[in-house]
PDB file of N, CA and C in Angstrom:
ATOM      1  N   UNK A   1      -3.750  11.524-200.709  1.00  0.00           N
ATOM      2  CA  UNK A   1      -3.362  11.963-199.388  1.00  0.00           C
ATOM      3  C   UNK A   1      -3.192  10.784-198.449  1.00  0.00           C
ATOM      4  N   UNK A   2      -3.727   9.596-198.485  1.00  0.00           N
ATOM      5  CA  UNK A   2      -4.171   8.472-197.653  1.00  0.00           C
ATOM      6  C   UNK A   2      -2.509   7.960-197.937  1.00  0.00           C
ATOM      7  N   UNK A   3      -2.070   7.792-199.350  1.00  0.00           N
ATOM      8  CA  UNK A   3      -1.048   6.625-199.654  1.00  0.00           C
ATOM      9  C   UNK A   3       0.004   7.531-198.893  1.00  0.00           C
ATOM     10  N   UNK A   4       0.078   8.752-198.746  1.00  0.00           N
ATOM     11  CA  UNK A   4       1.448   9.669-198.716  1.00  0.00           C
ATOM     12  C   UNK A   4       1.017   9.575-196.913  1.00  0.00           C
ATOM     13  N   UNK A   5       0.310   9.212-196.288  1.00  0.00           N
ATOM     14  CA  UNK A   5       0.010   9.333-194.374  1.00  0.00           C
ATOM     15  C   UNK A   5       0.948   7.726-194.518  1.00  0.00           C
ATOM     16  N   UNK A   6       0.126   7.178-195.375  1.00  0.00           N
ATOM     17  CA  UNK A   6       0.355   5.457-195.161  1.00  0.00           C
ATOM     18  C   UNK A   6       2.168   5.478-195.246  1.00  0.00           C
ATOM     19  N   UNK A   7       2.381   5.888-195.994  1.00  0.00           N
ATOM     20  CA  UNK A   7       4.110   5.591-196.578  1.00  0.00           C
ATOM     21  C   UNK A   7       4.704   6.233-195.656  1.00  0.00           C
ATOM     22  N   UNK A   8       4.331   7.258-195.155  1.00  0.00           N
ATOM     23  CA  UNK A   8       5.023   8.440-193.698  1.00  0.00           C
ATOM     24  C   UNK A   8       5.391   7.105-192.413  1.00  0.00           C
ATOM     25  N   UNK A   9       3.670   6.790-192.318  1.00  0.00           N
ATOM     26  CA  UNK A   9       3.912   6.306-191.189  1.00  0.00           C
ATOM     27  C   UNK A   9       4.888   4.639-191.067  1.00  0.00           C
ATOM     28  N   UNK A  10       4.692   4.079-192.661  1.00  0.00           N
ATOM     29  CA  UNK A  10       5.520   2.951-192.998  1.00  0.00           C
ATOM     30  C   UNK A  10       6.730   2.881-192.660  1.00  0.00           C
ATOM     31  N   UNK A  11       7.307   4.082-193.020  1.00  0.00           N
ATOM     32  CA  UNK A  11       9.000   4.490-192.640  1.00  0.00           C
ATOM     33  C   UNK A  11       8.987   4.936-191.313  1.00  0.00           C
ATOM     34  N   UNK A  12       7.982   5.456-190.998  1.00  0.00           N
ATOM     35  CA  UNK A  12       8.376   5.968-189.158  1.00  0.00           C
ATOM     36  C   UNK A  12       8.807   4.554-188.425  1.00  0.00           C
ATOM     37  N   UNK A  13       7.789   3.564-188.818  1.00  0.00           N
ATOM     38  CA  UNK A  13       7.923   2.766-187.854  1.00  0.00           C
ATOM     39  C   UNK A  13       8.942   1.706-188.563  1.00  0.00           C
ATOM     40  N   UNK A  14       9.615   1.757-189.750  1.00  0.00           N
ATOM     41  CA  UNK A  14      11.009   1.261-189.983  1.00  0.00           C
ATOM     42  C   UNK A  14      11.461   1.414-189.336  1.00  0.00           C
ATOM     43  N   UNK A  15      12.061   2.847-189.564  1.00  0.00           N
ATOM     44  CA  UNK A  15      12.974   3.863-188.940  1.00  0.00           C
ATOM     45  C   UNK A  15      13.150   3.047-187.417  1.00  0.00           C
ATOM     46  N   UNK A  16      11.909   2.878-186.880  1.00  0.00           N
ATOM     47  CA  UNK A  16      11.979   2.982-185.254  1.00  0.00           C
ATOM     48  C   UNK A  16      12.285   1.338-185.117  1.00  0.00           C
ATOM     49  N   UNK A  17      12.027   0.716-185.877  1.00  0.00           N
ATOM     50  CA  UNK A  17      12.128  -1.197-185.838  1.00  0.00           C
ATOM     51  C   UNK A  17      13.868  -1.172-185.881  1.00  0.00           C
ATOM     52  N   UNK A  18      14.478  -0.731-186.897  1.00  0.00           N
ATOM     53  CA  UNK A  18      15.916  -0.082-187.047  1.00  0.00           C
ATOM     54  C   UNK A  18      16.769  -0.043-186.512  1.00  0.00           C
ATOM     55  N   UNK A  19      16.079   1.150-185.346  1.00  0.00           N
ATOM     56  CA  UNK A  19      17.062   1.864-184.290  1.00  0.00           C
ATOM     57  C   UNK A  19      17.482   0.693-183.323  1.00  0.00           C
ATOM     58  N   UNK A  20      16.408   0.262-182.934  1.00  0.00           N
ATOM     59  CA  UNK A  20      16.406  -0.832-182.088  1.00  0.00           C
ATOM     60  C   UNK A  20      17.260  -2.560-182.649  1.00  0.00           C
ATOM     61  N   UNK A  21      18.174  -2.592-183.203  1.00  0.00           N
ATOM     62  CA  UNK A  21      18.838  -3.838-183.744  1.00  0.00           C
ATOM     63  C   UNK A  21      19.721  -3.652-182.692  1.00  0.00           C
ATOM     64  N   UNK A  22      20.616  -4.592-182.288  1.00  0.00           N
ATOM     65  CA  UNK A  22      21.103  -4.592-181.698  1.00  0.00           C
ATOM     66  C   UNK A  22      21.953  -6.075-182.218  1.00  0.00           C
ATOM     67  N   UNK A  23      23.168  -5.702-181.942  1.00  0.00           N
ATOM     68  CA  UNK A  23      24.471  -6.911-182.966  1.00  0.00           C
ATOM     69  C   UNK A  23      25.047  -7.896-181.739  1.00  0.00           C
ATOM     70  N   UNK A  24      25.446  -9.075-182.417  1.00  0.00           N
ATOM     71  CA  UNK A  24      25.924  -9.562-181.221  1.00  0.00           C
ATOM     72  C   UNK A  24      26.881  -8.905-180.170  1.00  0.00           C
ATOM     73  N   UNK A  25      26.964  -9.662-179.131  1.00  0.00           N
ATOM     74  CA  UNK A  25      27.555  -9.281-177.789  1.00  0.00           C
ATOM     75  C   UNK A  25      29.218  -9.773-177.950  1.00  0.00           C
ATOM     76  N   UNK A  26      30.015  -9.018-177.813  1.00  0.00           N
ATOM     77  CA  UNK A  26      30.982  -9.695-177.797  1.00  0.00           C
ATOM     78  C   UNK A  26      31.073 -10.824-176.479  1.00  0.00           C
ATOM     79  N   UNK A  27      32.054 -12.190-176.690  1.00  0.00           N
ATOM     80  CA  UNK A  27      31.944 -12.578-175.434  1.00  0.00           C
ATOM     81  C   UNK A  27      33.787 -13.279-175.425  1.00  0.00           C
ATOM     82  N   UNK A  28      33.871 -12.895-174.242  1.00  0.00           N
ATOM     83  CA  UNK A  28      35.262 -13.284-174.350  1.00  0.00           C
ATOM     84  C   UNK A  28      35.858 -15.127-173.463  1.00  0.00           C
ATOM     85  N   UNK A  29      37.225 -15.326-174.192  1.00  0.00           N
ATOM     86  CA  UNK A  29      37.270 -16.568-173.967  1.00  0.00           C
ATOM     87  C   UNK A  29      38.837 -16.620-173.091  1.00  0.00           C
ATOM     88  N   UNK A  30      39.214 -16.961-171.634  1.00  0.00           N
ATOM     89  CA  UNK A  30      39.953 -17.637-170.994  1.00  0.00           C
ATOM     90  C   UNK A  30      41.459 -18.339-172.063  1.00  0.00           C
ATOM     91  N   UNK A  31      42.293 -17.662-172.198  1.00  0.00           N
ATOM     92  CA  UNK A  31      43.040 -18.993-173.100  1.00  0.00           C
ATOM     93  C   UNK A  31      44.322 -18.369-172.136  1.00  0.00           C
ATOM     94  N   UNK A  32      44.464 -19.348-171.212  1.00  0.00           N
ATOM     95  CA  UNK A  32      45.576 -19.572-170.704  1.00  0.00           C
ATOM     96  C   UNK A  32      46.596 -20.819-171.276  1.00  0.00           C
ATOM     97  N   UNK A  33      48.070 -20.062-170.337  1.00  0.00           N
ATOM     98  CA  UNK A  33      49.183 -21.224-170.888  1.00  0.00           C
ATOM     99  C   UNK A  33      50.501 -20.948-171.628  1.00  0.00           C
ATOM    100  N   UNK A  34      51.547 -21.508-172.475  1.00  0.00           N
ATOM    101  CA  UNK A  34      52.611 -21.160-173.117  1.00  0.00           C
ATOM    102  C   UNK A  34      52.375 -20.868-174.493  1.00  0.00           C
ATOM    103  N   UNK A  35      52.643 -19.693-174.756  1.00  0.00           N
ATOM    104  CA  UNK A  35      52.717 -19.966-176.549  1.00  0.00           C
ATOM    105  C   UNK A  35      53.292 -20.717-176.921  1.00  0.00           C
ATOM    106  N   UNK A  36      52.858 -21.426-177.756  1.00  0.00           N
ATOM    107  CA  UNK A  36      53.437 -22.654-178.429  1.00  0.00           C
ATOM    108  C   UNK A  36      54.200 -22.145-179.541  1.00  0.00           C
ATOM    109  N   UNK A  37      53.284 -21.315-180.375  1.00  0.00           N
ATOM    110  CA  UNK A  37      53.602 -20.990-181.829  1.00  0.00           C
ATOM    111  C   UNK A  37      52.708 -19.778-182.088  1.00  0.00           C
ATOM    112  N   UNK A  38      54.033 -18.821-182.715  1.00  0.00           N
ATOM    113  CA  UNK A  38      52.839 -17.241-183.314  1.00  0.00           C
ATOM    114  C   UNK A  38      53.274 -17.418-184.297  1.00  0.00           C
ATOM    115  N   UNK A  39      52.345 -17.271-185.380  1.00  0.00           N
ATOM    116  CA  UNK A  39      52.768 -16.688-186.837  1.00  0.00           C
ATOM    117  C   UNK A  39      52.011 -15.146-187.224  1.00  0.00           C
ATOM    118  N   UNK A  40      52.507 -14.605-188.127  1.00  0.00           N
ATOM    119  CA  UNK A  40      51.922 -13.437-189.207  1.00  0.00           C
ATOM    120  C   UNK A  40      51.528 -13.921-190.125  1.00  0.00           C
ATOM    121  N   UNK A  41      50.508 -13.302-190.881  1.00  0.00           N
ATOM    122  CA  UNK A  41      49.665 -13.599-192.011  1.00  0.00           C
ATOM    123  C   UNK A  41      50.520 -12.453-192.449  1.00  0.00           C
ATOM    124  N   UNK A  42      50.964 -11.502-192.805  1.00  0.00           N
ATOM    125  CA  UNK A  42      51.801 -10.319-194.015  1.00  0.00           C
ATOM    126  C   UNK A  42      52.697  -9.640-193.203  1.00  0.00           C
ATOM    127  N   UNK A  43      53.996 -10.384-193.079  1.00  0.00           N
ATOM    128  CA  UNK A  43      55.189  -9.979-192.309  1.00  0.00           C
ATOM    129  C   UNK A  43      55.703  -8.529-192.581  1.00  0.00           C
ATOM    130  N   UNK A  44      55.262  -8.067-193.977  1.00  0.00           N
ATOM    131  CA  UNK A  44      55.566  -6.509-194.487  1.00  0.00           C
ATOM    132  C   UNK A  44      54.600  -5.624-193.762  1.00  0.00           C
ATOM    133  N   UNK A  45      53.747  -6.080-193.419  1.00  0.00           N
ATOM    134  CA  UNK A  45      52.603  -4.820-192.940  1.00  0.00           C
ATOM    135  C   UNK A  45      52.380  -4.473-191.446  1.00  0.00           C
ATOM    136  N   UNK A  46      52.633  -3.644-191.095  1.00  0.00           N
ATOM    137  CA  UNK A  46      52.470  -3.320-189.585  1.00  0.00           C
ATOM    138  C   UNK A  46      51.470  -3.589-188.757  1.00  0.00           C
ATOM    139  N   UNK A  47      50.585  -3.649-189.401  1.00  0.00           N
ATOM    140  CA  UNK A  47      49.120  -3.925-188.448  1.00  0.00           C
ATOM    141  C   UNK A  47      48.437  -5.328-188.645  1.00  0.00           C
ATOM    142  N   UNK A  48      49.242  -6.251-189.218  1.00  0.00           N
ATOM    143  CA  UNK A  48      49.153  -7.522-189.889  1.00  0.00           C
ATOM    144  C   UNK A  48      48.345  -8.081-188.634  1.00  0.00           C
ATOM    145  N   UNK A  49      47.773  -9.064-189.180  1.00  0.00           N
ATOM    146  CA  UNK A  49      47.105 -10.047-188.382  1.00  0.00           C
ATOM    147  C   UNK A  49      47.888 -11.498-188.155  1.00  0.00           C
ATOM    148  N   UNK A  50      47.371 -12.804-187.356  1.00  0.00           N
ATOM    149  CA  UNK A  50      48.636 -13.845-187.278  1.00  0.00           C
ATOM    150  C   UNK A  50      47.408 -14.765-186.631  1.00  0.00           C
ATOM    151  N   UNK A  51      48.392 -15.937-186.157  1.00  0.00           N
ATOM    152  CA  UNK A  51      47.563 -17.199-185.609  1.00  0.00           C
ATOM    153  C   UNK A  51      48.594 -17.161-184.517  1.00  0.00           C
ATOM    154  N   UNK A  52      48.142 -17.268-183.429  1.00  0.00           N
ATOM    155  CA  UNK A  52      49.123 -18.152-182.063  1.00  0.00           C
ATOM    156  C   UNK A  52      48.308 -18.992-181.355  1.00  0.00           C
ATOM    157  N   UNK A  53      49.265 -20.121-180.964  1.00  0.00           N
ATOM    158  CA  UNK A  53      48.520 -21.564-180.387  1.00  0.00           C
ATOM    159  C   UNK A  53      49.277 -21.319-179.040  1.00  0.00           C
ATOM    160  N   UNK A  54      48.022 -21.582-178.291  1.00  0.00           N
ATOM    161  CA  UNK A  54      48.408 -21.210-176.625  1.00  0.00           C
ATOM    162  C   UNK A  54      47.652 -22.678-175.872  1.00  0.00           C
ATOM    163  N   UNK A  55      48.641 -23.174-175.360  1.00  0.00           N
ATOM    164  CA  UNK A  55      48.322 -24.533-174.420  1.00  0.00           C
ATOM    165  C   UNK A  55      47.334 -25.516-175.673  1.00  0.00           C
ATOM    166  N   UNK A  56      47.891 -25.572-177.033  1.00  0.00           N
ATOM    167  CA  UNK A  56      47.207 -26.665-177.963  1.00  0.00           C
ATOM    168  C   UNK A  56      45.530 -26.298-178.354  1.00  0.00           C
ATOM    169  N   UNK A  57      45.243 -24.307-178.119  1.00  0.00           N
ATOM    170  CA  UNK A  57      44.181 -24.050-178.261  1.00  0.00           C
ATOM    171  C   UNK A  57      44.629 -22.699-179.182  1.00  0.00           C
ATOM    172  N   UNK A  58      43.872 -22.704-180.870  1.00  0.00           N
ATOM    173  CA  UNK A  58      44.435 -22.064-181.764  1.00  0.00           C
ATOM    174  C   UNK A  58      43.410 -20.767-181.628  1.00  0.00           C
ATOM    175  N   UNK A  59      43.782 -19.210-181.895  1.00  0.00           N
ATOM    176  CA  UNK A  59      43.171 -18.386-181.523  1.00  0.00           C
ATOM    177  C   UNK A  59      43.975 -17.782-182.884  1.00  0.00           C
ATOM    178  N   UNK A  60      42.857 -17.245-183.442  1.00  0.00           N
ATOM    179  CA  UNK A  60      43.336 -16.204-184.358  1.00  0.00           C
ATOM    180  C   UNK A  60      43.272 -14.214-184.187  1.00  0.00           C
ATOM    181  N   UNK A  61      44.471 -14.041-184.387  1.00  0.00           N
ATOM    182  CA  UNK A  61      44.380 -12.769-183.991  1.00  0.00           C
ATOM    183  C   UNK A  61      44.116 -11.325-185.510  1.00  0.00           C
ATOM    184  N   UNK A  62      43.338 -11.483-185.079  1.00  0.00           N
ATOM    185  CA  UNK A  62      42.781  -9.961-186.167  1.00  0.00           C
ATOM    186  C   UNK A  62      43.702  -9.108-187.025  1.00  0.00           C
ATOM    187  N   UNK A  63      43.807  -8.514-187.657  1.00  0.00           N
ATOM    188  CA  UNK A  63      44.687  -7.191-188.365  1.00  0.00           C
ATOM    189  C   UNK A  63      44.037  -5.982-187.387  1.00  0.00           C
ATOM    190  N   UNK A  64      45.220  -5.234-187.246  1.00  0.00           N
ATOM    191  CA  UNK A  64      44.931  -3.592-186.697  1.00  0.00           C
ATOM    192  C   UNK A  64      44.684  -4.024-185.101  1.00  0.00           C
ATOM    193  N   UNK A  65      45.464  -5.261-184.748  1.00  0.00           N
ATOM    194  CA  UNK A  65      45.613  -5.477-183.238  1.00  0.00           C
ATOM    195  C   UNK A  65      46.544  -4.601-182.333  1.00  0.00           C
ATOM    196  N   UNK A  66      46.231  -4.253-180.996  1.00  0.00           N
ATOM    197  CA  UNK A  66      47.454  -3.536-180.304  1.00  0.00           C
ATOM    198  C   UNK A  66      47.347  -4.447-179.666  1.00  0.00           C
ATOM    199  N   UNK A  67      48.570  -5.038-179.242  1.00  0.00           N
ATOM    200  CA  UNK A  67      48.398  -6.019-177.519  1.00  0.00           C
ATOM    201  C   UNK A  67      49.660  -4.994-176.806  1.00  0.00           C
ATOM    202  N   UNK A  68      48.844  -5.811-175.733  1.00  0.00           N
ATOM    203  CA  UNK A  68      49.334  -4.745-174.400  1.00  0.00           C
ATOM    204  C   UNK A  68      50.012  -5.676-173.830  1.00  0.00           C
ATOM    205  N   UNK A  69      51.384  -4.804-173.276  1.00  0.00           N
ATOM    206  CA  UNK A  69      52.689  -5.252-172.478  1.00  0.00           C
ATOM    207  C   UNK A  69      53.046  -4.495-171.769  1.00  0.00           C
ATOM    208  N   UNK A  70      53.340  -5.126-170.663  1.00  0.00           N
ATOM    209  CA  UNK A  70      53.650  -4.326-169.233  1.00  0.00           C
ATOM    210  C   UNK A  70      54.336  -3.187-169.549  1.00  0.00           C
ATOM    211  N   UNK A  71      55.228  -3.149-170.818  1.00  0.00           N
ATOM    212  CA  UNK A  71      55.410  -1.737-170.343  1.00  0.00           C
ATOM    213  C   UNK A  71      55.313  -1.055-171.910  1.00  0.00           C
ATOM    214  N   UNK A  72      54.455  -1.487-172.865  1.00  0.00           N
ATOM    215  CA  UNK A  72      54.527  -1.305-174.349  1.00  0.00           C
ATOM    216  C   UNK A  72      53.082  -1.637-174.621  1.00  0.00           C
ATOM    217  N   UNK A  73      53.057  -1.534-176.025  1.00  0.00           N
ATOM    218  CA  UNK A  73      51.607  -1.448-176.617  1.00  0.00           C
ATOM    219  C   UNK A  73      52.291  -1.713-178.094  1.00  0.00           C
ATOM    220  N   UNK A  74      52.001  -2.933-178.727  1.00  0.00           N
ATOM    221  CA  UNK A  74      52.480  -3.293-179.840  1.00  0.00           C
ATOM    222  C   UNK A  74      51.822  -3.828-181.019  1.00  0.00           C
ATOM    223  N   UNK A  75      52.059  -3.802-182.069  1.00  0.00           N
ATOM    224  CA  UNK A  75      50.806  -4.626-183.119  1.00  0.00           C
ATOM    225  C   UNK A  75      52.207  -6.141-182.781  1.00  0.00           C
ATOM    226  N   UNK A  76      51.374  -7.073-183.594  1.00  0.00           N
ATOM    227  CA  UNK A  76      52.288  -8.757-183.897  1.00  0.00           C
ATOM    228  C   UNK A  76      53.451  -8.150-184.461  1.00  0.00           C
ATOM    229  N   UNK A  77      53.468  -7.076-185.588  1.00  0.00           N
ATOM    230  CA  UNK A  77      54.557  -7.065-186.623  1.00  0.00           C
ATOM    231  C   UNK A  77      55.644  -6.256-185.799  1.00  0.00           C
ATOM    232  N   UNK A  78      55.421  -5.938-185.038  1.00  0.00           N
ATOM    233  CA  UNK A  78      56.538  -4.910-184.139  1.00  0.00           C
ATOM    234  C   UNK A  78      56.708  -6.098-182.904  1.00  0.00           C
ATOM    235  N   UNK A  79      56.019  -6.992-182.234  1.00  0.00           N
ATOM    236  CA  UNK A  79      56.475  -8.290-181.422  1.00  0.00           C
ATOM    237  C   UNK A  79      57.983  -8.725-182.345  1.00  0.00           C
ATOM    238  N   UNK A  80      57.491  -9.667-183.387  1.00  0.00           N
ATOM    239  CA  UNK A  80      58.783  -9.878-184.322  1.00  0.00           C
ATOM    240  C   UNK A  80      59.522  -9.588-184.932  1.00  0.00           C
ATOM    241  N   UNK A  81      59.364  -7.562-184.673  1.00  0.00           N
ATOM    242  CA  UNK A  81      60.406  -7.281-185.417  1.00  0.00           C
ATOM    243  C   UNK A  81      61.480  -7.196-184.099  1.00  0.00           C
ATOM    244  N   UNK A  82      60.830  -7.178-182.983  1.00  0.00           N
ATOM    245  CA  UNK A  82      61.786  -6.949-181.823  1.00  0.00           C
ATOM    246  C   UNK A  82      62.011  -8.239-180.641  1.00  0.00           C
ATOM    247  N   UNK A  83      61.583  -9.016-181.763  1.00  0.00           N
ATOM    248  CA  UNK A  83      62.029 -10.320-180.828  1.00  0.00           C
ATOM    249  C   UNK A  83      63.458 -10.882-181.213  1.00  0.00           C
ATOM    250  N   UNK A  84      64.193 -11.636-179.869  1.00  0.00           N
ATOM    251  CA  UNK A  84      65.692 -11.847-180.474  1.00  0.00           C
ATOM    252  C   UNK A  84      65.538 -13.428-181.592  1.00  0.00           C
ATOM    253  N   UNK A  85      66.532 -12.957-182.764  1.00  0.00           N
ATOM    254  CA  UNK A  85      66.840 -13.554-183.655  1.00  0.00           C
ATOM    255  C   UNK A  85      66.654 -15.254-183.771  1.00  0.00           C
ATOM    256  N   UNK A  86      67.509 -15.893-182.479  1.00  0.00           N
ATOM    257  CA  UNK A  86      67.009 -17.120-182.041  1.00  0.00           C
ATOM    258  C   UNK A  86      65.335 -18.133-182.250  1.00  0.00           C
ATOM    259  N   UNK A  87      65.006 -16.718-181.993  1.00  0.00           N
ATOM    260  CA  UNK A  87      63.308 -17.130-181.800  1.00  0.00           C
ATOM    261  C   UNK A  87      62.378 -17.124-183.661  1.00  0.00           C
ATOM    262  N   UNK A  88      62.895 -16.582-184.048  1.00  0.00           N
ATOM    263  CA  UNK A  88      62.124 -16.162-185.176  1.00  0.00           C
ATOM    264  C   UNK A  88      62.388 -16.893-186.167  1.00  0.00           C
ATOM    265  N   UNK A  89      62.148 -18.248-186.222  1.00  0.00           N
ATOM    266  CA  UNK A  89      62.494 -19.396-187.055  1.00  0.00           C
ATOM    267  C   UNK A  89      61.231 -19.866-187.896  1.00  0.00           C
ATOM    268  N   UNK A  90      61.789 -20.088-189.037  1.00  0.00           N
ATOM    269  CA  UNK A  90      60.396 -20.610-190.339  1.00  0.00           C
ATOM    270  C   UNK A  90      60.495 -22.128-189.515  1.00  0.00           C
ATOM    271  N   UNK A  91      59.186 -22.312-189.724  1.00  0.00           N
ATOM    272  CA  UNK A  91      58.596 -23.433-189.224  1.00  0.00           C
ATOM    273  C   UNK A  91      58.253 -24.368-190.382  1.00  0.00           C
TER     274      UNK A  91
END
């Protein structure tokens, strides 16, 4: 009876050590300036992820991104599919 109170209360207070984790904070970073350069990491996939260098400071952008535009909401792979032709040069 003692081991089966002991093991109850072992996991209660897991349980409760647990609840309480808490993950980092996101914290966000200032990157002003000109794009220099965007690329895609999988030009076939819509929700692709990419690299763009803004004022000589490289920021990588995630898969399953929306960025927001004044008057749109786009992943990267829909930026270049609707950017004009000029622009969309292998580097």
């Amino acid at each position: 009876m003692k081991s089966k109170s002991f093991i109850s209360l072992f996991m209660l207070m897991f349980v409760l050590l647990m609840s309480n984790a808490v993950g980092a904070a996101p914290t966000a970073a200032k990157i002003t300036g000109e794009i220099e350069h965007l690329t895609l990491n999988t030009p076939a996939n819509a929700y692709s992820g990419g690299v763009m260098i803004v004022g000589g400071t490289q920021a990588i952008l995630l898969k399953n991104l929306l960025i927001d535009l004044p008057a749109n909401r786009l992943s990267l792979q829909q930026i270049f599919s609707q950017a004009p032709a000029c622009l969309c040069r292998t580097w």
